[in-house]
C-alpha atoms as a PDB file:
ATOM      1  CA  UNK A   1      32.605   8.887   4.143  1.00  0.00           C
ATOM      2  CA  UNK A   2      29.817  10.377   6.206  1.00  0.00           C
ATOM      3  CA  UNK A   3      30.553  11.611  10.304  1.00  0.00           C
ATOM      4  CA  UNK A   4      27.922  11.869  12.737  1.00  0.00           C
ATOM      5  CA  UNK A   5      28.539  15.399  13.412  1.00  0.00           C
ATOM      6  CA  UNK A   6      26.104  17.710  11.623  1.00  0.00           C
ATOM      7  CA  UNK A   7      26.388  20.863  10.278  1.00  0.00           C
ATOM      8  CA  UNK A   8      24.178  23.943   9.752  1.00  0.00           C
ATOM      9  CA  UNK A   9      24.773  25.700   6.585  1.00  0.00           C
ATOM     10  CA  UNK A  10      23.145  28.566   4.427  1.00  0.00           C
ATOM     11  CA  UNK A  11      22.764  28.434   0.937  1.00  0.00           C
ATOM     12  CA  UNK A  12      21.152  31.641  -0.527  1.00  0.00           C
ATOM     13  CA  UNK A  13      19.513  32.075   3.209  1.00  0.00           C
ATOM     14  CA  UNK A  14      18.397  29.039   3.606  1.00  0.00           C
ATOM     15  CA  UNK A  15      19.127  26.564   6.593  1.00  0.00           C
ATOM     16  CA  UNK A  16      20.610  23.057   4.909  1.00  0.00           C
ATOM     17  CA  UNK A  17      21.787  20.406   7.405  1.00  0.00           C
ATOM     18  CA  UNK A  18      24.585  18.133   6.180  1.00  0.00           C
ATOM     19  CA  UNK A  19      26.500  15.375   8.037  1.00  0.00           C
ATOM     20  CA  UNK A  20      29.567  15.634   5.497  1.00  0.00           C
ATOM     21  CA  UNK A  21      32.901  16.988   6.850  1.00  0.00           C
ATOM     22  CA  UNK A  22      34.087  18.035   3.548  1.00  0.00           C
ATOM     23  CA  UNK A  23      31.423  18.982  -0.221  1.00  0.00           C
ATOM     24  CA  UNK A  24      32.908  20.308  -3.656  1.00  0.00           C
ATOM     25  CA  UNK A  25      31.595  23.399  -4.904  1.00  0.00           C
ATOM     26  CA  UNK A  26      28.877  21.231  -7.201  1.00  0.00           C
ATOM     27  CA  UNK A  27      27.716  19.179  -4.091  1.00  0.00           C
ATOM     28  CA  UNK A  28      26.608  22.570  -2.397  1.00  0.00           C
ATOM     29  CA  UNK A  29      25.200  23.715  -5.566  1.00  0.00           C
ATOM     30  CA  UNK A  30      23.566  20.111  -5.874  1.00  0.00           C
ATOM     31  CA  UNK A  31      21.869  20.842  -2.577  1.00  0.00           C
ATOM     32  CA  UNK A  32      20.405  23.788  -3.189  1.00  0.00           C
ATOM     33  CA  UNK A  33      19.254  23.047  -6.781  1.00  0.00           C
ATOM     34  CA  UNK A  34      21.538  25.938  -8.326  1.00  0.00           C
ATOM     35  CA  UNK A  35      21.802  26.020 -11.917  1.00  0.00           C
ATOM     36  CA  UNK A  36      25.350  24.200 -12.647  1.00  0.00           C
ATOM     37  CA  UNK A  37      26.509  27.092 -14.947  1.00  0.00           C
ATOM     38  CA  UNK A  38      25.895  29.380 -11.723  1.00  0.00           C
ATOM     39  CA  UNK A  39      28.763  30.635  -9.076  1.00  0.00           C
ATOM     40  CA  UNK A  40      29.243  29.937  -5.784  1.00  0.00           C
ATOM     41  CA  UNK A  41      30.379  31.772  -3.326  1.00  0.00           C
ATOM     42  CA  UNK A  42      31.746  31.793   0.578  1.00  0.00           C
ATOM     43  CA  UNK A  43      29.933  34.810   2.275  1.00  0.00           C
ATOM     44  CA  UNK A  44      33.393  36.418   4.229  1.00  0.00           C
ATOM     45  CA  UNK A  45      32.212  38.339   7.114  1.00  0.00           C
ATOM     46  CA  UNK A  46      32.979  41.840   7.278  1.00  0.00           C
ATOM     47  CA  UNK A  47      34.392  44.173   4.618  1.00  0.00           C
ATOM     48  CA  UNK A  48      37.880  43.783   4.502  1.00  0.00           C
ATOM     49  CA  UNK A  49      38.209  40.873   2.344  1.00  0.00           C
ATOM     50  CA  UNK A  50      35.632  40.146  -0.721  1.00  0.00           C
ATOM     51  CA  UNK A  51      33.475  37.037  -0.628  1.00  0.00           C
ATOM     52  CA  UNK A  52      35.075  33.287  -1.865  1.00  0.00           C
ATOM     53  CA  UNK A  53      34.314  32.308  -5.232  1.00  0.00           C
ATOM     54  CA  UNK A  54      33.803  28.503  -4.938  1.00  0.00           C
ATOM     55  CA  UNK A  55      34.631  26.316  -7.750  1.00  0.00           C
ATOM     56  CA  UNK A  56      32.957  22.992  -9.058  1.00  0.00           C
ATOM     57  CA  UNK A  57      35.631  21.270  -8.191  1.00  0.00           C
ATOM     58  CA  UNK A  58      37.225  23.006  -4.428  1.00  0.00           C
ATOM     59  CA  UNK A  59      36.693  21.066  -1.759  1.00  0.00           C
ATOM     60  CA  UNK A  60      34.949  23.082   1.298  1.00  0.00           C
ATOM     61  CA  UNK A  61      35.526  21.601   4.929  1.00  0.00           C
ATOM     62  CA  UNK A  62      31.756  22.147   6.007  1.00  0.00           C
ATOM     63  CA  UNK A  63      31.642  24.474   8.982  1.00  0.00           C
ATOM     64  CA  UNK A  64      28.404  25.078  10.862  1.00  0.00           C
ATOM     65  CA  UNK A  65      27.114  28.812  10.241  1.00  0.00           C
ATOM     66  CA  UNK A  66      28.962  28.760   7.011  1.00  0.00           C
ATOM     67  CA  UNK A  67      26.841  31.474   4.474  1.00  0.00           C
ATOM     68  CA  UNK A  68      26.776  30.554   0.569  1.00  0.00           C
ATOM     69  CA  UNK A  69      25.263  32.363  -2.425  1.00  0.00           C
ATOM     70  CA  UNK A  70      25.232  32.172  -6.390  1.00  0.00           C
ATOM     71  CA  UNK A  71      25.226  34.640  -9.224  1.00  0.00           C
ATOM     72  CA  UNK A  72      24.447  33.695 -12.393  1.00  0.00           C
ATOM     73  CA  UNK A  73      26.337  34.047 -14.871  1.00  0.00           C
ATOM     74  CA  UNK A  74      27.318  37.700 -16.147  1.00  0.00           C
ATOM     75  CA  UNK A  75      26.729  39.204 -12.626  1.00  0.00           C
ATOM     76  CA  UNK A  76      29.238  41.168 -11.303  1.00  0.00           C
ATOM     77  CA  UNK A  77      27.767  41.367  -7.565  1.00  0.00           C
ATOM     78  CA  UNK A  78      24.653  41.782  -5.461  1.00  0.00           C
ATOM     79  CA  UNK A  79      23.711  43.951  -2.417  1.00  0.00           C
ATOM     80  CA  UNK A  80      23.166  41.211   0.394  1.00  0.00           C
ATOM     81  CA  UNK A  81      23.461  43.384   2.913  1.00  0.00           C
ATOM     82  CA  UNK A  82      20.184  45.726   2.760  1.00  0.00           C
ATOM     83  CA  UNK A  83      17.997  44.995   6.282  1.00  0.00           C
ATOM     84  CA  UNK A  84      21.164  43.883   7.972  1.00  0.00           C
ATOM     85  CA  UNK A  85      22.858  47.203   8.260  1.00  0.00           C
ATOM     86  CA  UNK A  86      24.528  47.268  11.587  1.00  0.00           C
ATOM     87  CA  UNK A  87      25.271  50.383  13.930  1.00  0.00           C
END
């Protein structure tokens, strides 16, 4: 069931609005037209703890500011921090 209280998410960097309290791993994909075969992940701020790999099937309470990115297949990690190197 839908709420009326909207959310501001990121998916690969861009802004996706969703009124949903709770998404599985493939609705997020699904918004975002990722390839199903592709990963998800929860960007974790900081670098103590390594991003959240998001399954198909994990159920994500949708929290405004919330950053997520895939990989395909095969790849191990990406540098998504270049530009937004902090002092």
């Amino acid at each position: 069931m839908e709420s009326e209280k909207r959310h501001e998410i990121f998916i690969n960097d861009k802004k996706f609005e969703v009124f949903e309290e709770k998404m599985t791993g493939s609705q997020i994909k699904a918004l975002a037209n990722i390839p199903p075969g592709n990963r998800l992940f929860l960007e974790v701020p900081g670098k103590v703890r390594p991003d959240k790999p998001i399954a198909d099937t994990e159920i994500v309470e949708m929290k405004s500011g919330e950053r997520f990115y895939d990989l395909p297949v095969g790849q191990v990690g990406v540098n998504r921090t270049i530009g937004r190197m902090s002092f």
